[in-house]
Protein backbone atom coordinates (compact mmCIF):
# COMPACT_ATOMS: atom_id res chain seq x y z
CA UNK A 1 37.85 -9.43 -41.54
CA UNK A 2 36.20 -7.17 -44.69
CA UNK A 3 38.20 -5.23 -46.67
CA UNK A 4 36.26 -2.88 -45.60
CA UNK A 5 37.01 -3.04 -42.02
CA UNK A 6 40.18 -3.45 -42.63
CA UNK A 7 40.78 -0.29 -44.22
CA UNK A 8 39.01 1.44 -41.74
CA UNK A 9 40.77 -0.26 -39.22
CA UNK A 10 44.02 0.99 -41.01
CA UNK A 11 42.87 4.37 -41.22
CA UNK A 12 41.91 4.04 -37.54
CA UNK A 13 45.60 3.59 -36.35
CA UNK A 14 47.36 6.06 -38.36
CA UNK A 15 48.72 8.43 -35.82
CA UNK A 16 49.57 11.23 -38.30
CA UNK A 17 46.36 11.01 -40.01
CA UNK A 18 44.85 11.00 -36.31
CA UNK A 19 46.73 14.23 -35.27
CA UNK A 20 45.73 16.14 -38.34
CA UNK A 21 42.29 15.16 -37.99
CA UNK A 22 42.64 16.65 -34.09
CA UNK A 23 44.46 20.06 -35.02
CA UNK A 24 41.64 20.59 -37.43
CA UNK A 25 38.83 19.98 -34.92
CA UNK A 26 40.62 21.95 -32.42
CA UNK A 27 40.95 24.78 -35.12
CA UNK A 28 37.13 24.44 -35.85
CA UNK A 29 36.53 24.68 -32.22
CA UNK A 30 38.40 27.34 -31.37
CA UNK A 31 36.87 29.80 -34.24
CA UNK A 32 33.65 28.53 -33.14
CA UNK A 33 33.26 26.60 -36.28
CA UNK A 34 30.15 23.48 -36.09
CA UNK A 35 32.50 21.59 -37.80
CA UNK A 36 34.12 18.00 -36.75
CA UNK A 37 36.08 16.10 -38.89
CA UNK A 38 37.15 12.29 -38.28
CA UNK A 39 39.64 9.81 -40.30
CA UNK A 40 37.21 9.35 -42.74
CA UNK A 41 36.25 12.83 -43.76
CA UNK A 42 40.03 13.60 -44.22
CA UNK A 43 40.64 10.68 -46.35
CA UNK A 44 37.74 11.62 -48.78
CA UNK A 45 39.57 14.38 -49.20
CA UNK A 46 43.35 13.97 -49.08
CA UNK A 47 43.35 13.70 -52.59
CA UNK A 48 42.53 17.05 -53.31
CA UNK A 49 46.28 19.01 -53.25
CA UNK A 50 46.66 21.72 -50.80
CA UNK A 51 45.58 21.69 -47.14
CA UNK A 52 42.98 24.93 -48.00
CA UNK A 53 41.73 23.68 -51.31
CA UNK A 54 40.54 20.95 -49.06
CA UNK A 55 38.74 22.93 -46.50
CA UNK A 56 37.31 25.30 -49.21
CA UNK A 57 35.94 21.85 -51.52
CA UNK A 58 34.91 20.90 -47.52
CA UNK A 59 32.97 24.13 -46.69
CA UNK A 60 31.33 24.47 -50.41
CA UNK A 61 29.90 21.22 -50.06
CA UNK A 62 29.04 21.55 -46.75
CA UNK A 63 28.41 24.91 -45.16
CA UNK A 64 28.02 26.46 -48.26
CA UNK A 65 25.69 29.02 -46.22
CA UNK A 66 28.98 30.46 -44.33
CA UNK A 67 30.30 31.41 -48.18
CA UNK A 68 27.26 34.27 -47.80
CA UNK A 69 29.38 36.24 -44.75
CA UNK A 70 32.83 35.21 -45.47
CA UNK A 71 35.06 34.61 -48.07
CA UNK A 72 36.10 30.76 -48.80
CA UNK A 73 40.42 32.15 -48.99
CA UNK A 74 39.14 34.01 -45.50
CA UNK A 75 37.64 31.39 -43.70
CA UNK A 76 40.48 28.79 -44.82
CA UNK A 77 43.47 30.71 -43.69
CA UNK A 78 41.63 31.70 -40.39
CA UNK A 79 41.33 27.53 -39.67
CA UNK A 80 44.96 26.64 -41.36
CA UNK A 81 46.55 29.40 -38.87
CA UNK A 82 44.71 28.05 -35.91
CA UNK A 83 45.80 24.18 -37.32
CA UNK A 84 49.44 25.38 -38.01
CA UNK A 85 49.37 26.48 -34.45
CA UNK A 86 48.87 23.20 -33.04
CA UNK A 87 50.06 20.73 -35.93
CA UNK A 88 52.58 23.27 -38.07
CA UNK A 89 53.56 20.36 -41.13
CA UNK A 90 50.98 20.35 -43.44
CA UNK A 91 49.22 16.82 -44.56
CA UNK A 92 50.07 16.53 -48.46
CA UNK A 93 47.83 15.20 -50.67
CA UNK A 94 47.83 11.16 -50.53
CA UNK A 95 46.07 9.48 -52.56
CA UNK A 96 47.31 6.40 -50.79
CA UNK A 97 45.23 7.92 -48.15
CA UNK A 98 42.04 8.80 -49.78
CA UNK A 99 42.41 5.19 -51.95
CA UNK A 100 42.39 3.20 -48.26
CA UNK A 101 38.71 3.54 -47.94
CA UNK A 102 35.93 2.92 -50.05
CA UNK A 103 33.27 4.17 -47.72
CA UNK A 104 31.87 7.55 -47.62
CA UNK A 105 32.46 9.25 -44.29
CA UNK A 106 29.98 9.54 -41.36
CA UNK A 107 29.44 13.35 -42.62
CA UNK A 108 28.67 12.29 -46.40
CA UNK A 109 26.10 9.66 -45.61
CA UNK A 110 24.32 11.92 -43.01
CA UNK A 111 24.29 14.80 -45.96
CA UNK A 112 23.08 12.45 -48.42
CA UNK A 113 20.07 11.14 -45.71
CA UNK A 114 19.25 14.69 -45.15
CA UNK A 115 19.06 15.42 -48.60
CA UNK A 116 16.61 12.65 -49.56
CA UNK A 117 14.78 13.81 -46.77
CA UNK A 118 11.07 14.76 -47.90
CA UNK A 119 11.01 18.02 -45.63
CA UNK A 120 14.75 18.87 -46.50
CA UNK A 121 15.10 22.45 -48.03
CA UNK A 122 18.08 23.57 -50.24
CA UNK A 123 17.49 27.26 -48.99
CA UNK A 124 17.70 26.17 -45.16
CA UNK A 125 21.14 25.23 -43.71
CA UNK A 126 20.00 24.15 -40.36
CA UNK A 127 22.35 26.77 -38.68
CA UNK A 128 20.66 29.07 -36.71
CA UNK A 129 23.26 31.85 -37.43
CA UNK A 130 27.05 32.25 -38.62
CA UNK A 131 29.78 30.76 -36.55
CA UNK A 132 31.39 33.58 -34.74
CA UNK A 133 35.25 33.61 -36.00
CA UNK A 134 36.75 33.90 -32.55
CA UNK A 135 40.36 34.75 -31.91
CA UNK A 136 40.74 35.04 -36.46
């Protein structure tokens, strides 16, 4: 077995990491957010310290359209309050965590095809229209 697949393997089977990564998508789903994070995408950024410096670093990079209609302090307490909800402790920064892989997450290789994409467009965000903030 890889290294490689090892760590993902490892990151796989963490059952904290796991139920963090399912409060958050349940938060995004619930405020209507296009959002959906996996192991991966948390670990690339569980070493960044605070659970909404992460989601603002996370929506800057990508959503950075939403940061037109809503504040980033606004849109990250609206998705920690729907996380606490479900999953109250909050995931500290690791950098255990974020040092267990070495592969960029589903979402960051996707971002990085669409932006080498001939026809992409910095100016168009591929969202139709703002998330509605449901329930925030």
């Amino acid at each position: 077995m890889t290294s490689t697949a090892f760590d993902d393997r490892r990151l796989d089977d963490d059952r904290d990491l796991k139920a963090h990564v399912c409060a958050y998508n349940m938060a995004f789903a619930e405020l209507g957010l296009r959002f959906r994070w996996d192991t991966q995408t948390l670990a690339s950024l569980a070493s960044i310290d605070g659970e909404a410096a992460r989601i603002v670093t996370y929506i800057e990079t990508h959503h950075p359209h939403l940061l037109t209609a809503y504040s980033a302090e606004f849109l990250s307490e609206a998705i920690l309050t729907k996380k606490y909800a479900l999953r109250p402790e909050a995931l500290e920064a690791c950098a255990a965590i974020a040092a267990e892989t070495k592969r960029p997450s589903v979402l960051q290789v996707r971002t990085r095809e669409m932006r080498a994409s001939p026809c992409f467009n910095d100016d168009f965000s591929g969202d139709f229209g703002l998330p509605m903030l449901s329930g925030a």
